[in-house]
C-alpha atoms as a PDB file:
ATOM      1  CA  UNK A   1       3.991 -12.740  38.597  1.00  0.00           C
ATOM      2  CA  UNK A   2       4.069 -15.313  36.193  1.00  0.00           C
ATOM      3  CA  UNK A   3       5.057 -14.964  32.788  1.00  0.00           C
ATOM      4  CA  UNK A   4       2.206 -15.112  29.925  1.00  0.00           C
ATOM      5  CA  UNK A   5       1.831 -18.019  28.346  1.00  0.00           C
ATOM      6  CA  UNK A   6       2.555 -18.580  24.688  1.00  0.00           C
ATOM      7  CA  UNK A   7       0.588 -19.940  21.908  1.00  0.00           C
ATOM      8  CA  UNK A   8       1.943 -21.126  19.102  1.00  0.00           C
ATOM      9  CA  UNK A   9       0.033 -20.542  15.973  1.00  0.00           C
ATOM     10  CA  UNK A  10       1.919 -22.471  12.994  1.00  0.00           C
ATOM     11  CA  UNK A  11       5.166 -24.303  12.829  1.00  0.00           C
ATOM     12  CA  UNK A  12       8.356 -22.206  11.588  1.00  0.00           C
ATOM     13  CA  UNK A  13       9.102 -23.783   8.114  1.00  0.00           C
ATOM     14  CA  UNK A  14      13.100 -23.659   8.777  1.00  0.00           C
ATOM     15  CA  UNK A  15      12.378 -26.268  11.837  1.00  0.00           C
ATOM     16  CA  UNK A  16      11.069 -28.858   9.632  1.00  0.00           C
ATOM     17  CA  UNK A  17       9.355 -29.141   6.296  1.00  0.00           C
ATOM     18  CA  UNK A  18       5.794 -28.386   6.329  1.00  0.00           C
ATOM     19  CA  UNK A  19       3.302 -30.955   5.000  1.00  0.00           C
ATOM     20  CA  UNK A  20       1.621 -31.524   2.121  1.00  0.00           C
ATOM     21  CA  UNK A  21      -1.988 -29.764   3.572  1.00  0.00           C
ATOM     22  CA  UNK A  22      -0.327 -26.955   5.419  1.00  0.00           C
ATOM     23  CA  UNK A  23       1.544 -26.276   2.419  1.00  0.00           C
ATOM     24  CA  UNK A  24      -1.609 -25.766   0.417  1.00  0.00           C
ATOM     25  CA  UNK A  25      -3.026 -23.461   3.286  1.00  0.00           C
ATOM     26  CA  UNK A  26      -0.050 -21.455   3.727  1.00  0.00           C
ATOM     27  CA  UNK A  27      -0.134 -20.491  -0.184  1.00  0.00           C
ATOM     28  CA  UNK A  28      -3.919 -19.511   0.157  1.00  0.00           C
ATOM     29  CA  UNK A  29      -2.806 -17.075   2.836  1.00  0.00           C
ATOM     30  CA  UNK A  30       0.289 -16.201   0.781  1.00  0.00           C
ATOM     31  CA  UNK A  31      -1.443 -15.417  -1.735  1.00  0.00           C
ATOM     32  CA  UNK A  32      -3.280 -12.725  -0.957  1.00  0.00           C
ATOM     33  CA  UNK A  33      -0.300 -10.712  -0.327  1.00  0.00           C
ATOM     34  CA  UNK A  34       1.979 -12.050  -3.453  1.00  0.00           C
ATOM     35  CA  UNK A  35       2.027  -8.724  -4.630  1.00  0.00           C
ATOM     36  CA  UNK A  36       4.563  -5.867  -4.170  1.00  0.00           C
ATOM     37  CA  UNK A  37       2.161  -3.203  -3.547  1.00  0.00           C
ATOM     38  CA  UNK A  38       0.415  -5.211  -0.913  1.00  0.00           C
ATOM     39  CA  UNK A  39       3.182  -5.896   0.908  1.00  0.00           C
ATOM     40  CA  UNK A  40       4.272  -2.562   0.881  1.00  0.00           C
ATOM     41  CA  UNK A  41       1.416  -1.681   2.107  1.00  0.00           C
ATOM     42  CA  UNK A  42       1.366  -4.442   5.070  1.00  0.00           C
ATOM     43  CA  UNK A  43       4.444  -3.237   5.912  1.00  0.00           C
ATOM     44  CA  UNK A  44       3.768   0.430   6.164  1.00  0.00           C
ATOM     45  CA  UNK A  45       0.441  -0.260   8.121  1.00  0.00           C
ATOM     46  CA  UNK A  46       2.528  -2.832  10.477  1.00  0.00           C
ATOM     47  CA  UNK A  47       5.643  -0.187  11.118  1.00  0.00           C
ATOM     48  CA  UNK A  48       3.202   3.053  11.560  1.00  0.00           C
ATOM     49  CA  UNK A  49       2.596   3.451  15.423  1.00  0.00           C
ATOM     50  CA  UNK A  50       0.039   1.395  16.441  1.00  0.00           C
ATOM     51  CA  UNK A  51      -0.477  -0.406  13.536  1.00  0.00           C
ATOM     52  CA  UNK A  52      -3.492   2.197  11.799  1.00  0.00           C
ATOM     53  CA  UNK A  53      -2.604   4.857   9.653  1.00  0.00           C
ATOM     54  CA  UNK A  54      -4.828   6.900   7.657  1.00  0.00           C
ATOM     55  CA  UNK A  55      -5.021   6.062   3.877  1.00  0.00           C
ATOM     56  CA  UNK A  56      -4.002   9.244   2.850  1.00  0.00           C
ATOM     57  CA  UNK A  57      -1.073   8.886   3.953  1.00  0.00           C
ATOM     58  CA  UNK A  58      -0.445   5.546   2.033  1.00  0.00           C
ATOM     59  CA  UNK A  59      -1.910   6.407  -1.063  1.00  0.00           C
ATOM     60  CA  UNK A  60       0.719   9.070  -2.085  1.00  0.00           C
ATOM     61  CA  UNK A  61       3.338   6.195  -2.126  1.00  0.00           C
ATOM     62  CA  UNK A  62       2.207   4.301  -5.138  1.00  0.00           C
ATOM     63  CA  UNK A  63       1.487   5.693  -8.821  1.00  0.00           C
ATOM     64  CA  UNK A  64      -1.623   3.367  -9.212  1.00  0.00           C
ATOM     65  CA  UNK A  65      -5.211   4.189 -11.200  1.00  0.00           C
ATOM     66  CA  UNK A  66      -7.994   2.363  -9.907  1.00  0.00           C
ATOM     67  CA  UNK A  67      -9.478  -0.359 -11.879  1.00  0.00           C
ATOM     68  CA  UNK A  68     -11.667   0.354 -14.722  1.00  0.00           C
ATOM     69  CA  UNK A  69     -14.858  -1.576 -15.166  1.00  0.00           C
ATOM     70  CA  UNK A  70     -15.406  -2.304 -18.874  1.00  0.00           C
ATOM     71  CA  UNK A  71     -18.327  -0.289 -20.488  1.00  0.00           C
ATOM     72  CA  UNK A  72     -20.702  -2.181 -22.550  1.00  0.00           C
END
């Protein structure tokens, strides 16, 4: 049996500097998750078995209100 093939889906950035343009799209990426609690949460959705996890079981973990929408 042959092994699977591999597919590479962006250049590591420690192999050799990124341009200019994939700069720009990595930080469009990046920035959706430039935020501790987003991360967190990435990272306790990634590590949970399977990758899903129920939100109740993330929202416990962070003391935050939900936005409020300004009242006119």
């Amino acid at each position: 049996m042959a092994a699977p093939a591999t597919v590479a889906c962006c250049a590591p950035i420690a192999r050799e500097p990124i341009s200019e343009d994939d700069a720009a799209e990595a930080a469009v990426l990046l920035k959706a998750v430039a935020d501790p609690v987003r991360l967190r949460l990435l990272s306790m959705i990634g590590s949970h078995a399977g990758g899903e996890v129920c939100v109740c079981d993330l929202t416990g973990a962070f003391d935050l209100t939900a936005p409020r929408s300004p009242t006119t």
